[in-house]
PDB file of N, CA and C in Angstrom:
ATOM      1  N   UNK A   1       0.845  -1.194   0.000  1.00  0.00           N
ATOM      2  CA  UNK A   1       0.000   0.000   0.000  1.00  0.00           C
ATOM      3  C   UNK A   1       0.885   1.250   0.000  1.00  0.00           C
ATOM      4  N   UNK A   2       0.471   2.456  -0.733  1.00  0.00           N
ATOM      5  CA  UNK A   2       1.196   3.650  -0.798  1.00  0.00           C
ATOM      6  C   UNK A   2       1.048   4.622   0.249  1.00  0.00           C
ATOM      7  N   UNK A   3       1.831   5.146   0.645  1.00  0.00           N
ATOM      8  CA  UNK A   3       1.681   5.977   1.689  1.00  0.00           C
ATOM      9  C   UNK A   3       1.260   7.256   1.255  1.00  0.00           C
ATOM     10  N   UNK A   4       0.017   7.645   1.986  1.00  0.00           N
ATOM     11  CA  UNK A   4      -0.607   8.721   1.219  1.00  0.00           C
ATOM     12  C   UNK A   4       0.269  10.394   1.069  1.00  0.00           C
ATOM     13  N   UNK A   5       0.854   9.848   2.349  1.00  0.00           N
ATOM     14  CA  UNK A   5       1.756  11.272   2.717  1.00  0.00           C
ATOM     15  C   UNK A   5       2.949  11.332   1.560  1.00  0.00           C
ATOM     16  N   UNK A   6       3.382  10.091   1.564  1.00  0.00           N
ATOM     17  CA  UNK A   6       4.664   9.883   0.686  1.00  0.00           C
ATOM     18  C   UNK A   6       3.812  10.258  -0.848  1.00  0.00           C
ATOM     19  N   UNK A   7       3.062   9.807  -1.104  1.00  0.00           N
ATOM     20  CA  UNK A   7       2.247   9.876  -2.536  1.00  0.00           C
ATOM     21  C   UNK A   7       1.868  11.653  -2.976  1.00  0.00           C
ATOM     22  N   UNK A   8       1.592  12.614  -1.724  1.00  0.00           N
ATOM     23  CA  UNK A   8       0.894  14.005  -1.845  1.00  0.00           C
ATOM     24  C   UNK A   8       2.765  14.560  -1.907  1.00  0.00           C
ATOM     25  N   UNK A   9       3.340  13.920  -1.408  1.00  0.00           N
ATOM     26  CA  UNK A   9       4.630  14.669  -1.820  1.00  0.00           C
ATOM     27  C   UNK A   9       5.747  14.389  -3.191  1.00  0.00           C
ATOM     28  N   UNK A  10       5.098  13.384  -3.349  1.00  0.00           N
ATOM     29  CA  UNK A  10       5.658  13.025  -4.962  1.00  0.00           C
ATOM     30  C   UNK A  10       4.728  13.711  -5.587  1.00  0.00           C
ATOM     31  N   UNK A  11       3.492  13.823  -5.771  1.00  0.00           N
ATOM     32  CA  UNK A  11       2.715  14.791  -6.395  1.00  0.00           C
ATOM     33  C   UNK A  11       3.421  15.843  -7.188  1.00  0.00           C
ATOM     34  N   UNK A  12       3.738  16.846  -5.436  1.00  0.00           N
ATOM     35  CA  UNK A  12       4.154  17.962  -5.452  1.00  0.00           C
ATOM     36  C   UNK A  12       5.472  18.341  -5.820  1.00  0.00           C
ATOM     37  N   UNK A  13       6.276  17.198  -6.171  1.00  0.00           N
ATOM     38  CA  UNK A  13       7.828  17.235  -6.542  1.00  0.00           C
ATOM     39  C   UNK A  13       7.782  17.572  -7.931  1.00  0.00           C
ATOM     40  N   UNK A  14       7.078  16.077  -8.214  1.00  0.00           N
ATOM     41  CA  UNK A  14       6.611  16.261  -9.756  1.00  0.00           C
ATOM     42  C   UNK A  14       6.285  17.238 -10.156  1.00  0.00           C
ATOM     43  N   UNK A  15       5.044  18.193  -9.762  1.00  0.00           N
ATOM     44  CA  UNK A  15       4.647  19.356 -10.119  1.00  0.00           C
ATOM     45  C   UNK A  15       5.139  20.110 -10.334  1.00  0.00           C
ATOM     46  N   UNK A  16       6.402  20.694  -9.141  1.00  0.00           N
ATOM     47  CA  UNK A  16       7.201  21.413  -9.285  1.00  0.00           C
ATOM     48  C   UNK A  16       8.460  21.573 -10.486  1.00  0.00           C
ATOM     49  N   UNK A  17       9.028  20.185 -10.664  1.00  0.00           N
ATOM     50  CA  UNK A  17       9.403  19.458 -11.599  1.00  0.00           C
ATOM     51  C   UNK A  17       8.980  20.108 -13.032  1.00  0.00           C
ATOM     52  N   UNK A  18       7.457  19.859 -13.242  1.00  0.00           N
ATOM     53  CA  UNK A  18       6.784  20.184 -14.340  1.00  0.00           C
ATOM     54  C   UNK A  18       7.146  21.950 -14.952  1.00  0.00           C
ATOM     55  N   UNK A  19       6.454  22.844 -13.412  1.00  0.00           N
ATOM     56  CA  UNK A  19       6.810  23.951 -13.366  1.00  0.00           C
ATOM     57  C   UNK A  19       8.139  24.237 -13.962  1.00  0.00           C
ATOM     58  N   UNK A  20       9.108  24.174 -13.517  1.00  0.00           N
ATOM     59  CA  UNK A  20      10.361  24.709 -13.582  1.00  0.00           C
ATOM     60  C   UNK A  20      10.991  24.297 -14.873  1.00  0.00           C
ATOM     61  N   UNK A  21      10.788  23.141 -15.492  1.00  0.00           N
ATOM     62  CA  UNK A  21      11.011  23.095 -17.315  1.00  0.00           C
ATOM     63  C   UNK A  21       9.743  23.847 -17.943  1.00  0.00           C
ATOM     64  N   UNK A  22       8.539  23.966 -17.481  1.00  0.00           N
ATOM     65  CA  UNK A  22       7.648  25.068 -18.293  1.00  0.00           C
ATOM     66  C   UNK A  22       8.427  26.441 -18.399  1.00  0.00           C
ATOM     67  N   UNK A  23       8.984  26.785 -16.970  1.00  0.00           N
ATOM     68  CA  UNK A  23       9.831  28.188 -16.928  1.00  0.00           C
ATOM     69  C   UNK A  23      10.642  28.340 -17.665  1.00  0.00           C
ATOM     70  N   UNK A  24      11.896  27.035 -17.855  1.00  0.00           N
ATOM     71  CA  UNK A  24      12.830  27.055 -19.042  1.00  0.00           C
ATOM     72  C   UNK A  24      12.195  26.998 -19.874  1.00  0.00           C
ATOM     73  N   UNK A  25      10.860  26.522 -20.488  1.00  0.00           N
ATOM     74  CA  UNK A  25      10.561  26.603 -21.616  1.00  0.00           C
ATOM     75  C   UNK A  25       9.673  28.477 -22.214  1.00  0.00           C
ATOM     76  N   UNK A  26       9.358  29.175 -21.407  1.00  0.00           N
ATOM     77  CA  UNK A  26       9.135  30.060 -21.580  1.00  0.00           C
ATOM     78  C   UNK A  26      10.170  31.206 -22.196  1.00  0.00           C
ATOM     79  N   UNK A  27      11.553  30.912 -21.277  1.00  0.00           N
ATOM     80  CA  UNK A  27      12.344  31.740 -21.179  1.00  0.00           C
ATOM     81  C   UNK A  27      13.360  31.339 -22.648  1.00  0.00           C
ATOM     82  N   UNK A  28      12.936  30.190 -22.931  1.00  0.00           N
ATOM     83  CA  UNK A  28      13.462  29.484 -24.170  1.00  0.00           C
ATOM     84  C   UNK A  28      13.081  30.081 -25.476  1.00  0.00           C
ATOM     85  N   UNK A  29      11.747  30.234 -25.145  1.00  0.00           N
ATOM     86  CA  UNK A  29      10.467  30.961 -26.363  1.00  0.00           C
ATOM     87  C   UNK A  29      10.954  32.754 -26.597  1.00  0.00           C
ATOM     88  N   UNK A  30      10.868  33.070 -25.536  1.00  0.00           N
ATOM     89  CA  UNK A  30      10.982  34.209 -25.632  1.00  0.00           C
ATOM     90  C   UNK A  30      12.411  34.843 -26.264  1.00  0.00           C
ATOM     91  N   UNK A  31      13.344  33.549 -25.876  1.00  0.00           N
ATOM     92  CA  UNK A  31      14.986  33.921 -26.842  1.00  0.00           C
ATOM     93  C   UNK A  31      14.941  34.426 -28.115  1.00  0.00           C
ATOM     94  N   UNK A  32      13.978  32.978 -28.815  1.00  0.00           N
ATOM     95  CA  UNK A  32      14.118  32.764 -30.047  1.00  0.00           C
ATOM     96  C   UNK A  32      13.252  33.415 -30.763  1.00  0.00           C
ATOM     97  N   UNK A  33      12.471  34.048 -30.020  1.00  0.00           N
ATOM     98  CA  UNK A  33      11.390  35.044 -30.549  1.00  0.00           C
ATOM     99  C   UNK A  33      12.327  36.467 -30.611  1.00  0.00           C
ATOM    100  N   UNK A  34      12.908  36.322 -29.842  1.00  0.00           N
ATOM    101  CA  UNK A  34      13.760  37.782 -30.048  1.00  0.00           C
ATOM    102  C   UNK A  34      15.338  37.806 -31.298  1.00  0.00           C
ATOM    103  N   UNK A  35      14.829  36.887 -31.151  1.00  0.00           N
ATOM    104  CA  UNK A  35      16.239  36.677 -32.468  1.00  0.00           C
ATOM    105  C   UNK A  35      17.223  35.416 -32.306  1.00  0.00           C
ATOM    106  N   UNK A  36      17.162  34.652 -31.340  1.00  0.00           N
ATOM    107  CA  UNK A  36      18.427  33.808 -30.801  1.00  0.00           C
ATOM    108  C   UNK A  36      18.182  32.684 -31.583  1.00  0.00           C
ATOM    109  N   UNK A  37      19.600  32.156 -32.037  1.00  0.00           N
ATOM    110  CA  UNK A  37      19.352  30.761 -32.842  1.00  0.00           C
ATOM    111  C   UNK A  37      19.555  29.470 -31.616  1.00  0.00           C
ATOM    112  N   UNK A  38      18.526  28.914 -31.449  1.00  0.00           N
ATOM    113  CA  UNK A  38      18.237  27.550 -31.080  1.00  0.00           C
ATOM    114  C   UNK A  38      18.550  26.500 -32.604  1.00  0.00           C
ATOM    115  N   UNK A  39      19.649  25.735 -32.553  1.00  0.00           N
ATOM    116  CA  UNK A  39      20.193  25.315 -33.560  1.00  0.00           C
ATOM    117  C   UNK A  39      19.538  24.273 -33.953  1.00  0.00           C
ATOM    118  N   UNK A  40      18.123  23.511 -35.006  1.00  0.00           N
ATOM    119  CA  UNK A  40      17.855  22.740 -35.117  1.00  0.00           C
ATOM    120  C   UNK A  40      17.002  22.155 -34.411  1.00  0.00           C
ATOM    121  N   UNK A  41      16.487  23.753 -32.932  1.00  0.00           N
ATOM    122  CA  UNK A  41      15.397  23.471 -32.458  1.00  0.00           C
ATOM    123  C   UNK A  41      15.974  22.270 -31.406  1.00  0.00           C
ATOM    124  N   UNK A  42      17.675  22.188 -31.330  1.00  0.00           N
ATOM    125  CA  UNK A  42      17.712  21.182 -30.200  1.00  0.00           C
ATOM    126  C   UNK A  42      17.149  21.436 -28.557  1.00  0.00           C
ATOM    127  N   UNK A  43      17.138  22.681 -28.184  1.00  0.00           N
ATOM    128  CA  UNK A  43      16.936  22.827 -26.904  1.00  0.00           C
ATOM    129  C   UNK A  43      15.568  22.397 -26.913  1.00  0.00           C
ATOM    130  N   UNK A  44      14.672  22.855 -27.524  1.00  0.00           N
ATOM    131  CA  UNK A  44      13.556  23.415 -27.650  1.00  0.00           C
ATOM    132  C   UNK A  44      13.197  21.777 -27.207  1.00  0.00           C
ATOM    133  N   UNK A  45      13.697  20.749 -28.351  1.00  0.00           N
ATOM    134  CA  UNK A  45      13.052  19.787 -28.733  1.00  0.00           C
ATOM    135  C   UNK A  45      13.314  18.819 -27.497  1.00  0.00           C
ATOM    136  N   UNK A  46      14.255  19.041 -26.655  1.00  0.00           N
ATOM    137  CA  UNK A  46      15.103  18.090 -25.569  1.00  0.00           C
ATOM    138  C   UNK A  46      14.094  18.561 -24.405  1.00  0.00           C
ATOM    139  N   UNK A  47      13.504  19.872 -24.423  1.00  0.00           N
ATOM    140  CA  UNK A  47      12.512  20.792 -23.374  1.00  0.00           C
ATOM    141  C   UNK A  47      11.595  19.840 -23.753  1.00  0.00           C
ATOM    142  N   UNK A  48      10.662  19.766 -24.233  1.00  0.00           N
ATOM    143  CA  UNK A  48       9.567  19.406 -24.808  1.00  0.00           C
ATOM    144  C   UNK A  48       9.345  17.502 -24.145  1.00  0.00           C
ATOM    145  N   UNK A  49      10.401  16.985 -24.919  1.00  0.00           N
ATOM    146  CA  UNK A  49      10.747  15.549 -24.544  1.00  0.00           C
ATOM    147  C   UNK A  49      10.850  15.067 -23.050  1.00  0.00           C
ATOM    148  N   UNK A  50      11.717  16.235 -22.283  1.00  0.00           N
ATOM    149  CA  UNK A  50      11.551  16.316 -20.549  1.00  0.00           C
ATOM    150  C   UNK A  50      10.091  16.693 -20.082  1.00  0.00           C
ATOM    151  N   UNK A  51      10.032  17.723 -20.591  1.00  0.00           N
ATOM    152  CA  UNK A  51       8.432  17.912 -20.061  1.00  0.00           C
ATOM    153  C   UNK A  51       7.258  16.533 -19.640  1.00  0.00           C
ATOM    154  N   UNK A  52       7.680  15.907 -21.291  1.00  0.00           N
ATOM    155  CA  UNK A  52       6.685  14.503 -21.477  1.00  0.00           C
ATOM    156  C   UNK A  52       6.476  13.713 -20.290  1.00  0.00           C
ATOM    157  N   UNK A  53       8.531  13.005 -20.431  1.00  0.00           N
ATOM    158  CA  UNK A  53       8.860  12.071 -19.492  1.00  0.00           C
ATOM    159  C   UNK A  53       8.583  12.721 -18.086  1.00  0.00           C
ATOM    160  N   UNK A  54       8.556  13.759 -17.392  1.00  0.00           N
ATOM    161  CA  UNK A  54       8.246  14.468 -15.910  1.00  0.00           C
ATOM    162  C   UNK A  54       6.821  13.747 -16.217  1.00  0.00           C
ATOM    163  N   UNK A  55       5.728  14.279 -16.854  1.00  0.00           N
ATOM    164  CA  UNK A  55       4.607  14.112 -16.882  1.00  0.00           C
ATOM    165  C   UNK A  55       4.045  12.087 -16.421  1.00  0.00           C
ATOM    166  N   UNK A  56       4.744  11.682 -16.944  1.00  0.00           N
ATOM    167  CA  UNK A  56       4.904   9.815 -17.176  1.00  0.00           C
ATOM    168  C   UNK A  56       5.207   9.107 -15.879  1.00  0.00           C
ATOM    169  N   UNK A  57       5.916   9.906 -15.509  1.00  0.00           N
ATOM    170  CA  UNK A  57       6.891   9.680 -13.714  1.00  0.00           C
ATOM    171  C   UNK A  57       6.276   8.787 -13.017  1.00  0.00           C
ATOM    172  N   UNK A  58       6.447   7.401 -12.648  1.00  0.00           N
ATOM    173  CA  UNK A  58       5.354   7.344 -11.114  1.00  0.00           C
ATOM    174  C   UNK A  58       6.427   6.939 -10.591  1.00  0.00           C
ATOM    175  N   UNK A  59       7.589   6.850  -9.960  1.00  0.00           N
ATOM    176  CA  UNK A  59       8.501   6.709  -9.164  1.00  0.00           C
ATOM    177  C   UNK A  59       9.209   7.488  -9.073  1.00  0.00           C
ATOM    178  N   UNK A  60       9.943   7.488  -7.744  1.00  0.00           N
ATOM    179  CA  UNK A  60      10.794   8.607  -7.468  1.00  0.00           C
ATOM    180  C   UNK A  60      12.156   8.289  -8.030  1.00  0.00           C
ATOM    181  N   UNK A  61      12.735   7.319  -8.257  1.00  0.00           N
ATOM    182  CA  UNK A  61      13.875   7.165  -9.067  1.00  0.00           C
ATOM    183  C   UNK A  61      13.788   7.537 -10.958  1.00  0.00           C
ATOM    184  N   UNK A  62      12.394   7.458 -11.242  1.00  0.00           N
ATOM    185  CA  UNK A  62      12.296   8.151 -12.239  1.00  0.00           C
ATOM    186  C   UNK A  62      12.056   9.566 -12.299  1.00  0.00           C
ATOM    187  N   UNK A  63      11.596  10.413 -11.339  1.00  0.00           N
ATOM    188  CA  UNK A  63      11.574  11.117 -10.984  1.00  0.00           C
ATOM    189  C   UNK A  63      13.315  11.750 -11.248  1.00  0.00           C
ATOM    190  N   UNK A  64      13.474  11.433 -10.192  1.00  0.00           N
ATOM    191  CA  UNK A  64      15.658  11.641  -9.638  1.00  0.00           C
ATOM    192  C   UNK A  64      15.958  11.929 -11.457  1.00  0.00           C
ATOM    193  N   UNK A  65      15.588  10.677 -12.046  1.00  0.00           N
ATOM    194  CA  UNK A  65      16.499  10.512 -13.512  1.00  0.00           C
ATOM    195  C   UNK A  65      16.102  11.934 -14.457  1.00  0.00           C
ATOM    196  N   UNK A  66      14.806  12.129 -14.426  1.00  0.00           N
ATOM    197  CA  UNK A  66      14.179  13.751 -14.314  1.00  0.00           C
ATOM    198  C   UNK A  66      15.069  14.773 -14.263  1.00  0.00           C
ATOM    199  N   UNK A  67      15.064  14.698 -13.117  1.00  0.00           N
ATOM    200  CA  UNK A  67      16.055  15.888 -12.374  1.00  0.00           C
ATOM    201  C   UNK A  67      17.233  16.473 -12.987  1.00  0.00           C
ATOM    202  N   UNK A  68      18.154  15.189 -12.797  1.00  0.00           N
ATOM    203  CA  UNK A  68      19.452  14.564 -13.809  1.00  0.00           C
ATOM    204  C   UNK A  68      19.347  15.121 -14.742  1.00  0.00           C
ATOM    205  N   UNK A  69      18.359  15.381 -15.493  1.00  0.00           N
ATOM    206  CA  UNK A  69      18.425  15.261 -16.985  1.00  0.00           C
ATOM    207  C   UNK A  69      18.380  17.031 -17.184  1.00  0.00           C
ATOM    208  N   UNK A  70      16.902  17.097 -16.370  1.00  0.00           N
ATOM    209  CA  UNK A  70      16.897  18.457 -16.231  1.00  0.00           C
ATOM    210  C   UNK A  70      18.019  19.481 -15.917  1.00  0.00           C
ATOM    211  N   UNK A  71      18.696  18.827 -14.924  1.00  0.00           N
ATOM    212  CA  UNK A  71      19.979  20.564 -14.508  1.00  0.00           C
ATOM    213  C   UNK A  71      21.028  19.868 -15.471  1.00  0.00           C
ATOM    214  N   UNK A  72      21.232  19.366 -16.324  1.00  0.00           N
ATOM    215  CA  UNK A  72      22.184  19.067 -17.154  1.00  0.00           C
ATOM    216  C   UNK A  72      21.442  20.229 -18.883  1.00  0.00           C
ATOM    217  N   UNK A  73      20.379  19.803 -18.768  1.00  0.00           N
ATOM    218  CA  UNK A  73      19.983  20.795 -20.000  1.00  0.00           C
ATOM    219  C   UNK A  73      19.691  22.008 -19.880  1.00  0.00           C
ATOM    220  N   UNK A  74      19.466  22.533 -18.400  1.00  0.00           N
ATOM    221  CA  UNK A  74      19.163  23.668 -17.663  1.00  0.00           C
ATOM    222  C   UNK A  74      20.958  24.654 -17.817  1.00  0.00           C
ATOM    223  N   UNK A  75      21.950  23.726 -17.757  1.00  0.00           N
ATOM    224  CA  UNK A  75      23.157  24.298 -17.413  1.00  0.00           C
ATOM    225  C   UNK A  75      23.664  24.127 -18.868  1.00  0.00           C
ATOM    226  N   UNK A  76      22.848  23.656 -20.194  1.00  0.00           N
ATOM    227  CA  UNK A  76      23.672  23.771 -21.715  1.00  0.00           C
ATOM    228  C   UNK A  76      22.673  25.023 -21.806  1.00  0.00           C
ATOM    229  N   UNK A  77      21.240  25.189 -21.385  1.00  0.00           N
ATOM    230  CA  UNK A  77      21.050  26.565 -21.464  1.00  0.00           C
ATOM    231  C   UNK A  77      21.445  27.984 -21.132  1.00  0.00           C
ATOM    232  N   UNK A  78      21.748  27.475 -20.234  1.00  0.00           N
ATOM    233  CA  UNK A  78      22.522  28.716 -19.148  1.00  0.00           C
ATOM    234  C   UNK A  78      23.541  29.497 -20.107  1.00  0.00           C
ATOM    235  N   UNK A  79      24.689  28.268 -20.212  1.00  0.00           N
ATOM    236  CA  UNK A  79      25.512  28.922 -21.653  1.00  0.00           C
ATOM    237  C   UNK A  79      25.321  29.183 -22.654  1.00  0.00           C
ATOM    238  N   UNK A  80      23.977  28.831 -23.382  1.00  0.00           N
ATOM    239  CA  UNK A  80      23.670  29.203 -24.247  1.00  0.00           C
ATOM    240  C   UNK A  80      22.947  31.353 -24.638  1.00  0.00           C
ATOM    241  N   UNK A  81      22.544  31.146 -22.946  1.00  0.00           N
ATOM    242  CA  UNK A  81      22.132  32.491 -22.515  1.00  0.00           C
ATOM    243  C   UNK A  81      23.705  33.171 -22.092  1.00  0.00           C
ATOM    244  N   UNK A  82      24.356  32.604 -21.960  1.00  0.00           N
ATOM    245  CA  UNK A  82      25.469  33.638 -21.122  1.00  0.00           C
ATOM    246  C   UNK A  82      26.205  33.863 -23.052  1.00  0.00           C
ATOM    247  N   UNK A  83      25.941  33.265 -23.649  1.00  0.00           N
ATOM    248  CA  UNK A  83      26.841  33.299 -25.007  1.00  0.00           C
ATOM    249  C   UNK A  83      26.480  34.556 -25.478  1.00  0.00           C
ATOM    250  N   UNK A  84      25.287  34.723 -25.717  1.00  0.00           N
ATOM    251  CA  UNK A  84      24.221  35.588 -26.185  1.00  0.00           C
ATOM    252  C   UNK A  84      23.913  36.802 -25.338  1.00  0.00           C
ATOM    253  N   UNK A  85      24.609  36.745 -24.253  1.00  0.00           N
ATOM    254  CA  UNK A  85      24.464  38.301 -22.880  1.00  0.00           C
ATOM    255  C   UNK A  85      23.581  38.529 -22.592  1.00  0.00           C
ATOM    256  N   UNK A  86      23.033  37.473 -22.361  1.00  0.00           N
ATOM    257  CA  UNK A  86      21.717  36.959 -21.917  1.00  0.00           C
ATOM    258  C   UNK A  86      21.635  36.844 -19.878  1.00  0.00           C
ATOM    259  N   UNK A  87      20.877  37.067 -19.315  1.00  0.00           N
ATOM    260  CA  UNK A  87      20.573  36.613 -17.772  1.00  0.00           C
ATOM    261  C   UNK A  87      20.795  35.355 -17.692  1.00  0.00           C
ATOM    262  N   UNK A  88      21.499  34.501 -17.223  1.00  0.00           N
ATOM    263  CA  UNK A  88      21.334  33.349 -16.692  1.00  0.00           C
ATOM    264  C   UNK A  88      19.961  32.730 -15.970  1.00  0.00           C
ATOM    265  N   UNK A  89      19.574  31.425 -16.158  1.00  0.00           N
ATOM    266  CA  UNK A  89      18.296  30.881 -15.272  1.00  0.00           C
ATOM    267  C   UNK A  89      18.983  31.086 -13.797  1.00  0.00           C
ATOM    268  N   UNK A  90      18.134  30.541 -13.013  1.00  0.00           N
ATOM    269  CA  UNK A  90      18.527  30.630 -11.597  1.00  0.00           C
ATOM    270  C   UNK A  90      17.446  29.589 -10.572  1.00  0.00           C
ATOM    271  N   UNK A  91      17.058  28.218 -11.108  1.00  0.00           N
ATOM    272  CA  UNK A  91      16.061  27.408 -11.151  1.00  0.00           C
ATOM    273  C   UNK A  91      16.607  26.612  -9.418  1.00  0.00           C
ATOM    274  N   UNK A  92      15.593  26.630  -8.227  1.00  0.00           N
ATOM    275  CA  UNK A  92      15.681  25.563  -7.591  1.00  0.00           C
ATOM    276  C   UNK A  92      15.111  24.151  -7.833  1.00  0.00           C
ATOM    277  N   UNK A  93      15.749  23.491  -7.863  1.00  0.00           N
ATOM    278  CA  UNK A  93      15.147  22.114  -7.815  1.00  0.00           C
ATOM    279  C   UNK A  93      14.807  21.353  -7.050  1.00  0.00           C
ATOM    280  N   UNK A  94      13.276  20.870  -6.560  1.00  0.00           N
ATOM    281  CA  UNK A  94      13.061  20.271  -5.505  1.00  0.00           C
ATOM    282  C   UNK A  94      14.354  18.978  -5.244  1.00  0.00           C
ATOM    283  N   UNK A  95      14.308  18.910  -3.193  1.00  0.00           N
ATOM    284  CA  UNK A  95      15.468  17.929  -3.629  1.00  0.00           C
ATOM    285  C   UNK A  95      14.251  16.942  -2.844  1.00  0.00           C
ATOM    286  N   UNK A  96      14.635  15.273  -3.271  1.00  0.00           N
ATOM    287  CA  UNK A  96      14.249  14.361  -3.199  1.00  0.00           C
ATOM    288  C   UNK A  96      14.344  13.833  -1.740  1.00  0.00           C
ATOM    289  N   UNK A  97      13.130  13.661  -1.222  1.00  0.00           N
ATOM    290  CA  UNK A  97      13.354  12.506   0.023  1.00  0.00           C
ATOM    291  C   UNK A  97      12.248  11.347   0.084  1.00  0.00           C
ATOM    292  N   UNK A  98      12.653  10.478  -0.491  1.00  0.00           N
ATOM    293  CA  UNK A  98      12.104   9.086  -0.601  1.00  0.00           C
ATOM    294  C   UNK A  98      11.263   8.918   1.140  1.00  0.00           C
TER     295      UNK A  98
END
């Protein structure tokens, strides 16, 4: 049986999760709307693909792998914004307690 407490807080990880690549994905939109080349639409398309898999999640180790994936594409954005003299993101990431 799932623990309901443990279950309302994976919820809310996830959610947050969700949130915070919607944010990169906003701040993504708004680049390339202003002129910035997203090369082949890779960020865009790697955003999009995370979004999915967050959405799919029912474990917290899939969850974690999430995460992983996320501040690794969060930090090829970052440089991609610092290239361009751009603001850097500045994203917390929920941290995990099983």
């Amino acid at each position: 049986m799932v623990n309901p407490k443990l279950s309302k807080q994976f919820d809310t990880d996830k959610r947050d999760i969700i949130l915070n690549l919607e944010s990169i994905q906003v701040t993504l939109n708004v680049c390339i709307e202003q002129g910035m080349l997203d090369e082949d639409a890779q960020f865009y398309n790697e955003l999009i693909e995370l979004i999915d898999e967050a959405r799919l999640v029912k474990t917290y180790p899939e969850l974690e792998e999430v995460i992983t994936k996320a501040k690794i594409l969060e930090e090829d954005i970052d440089g991609w914004l610092s290239m361009n003299h751009r603001e850097t993101l500045s994203i917390s990431w929920p941290k995990i307690s099983k």
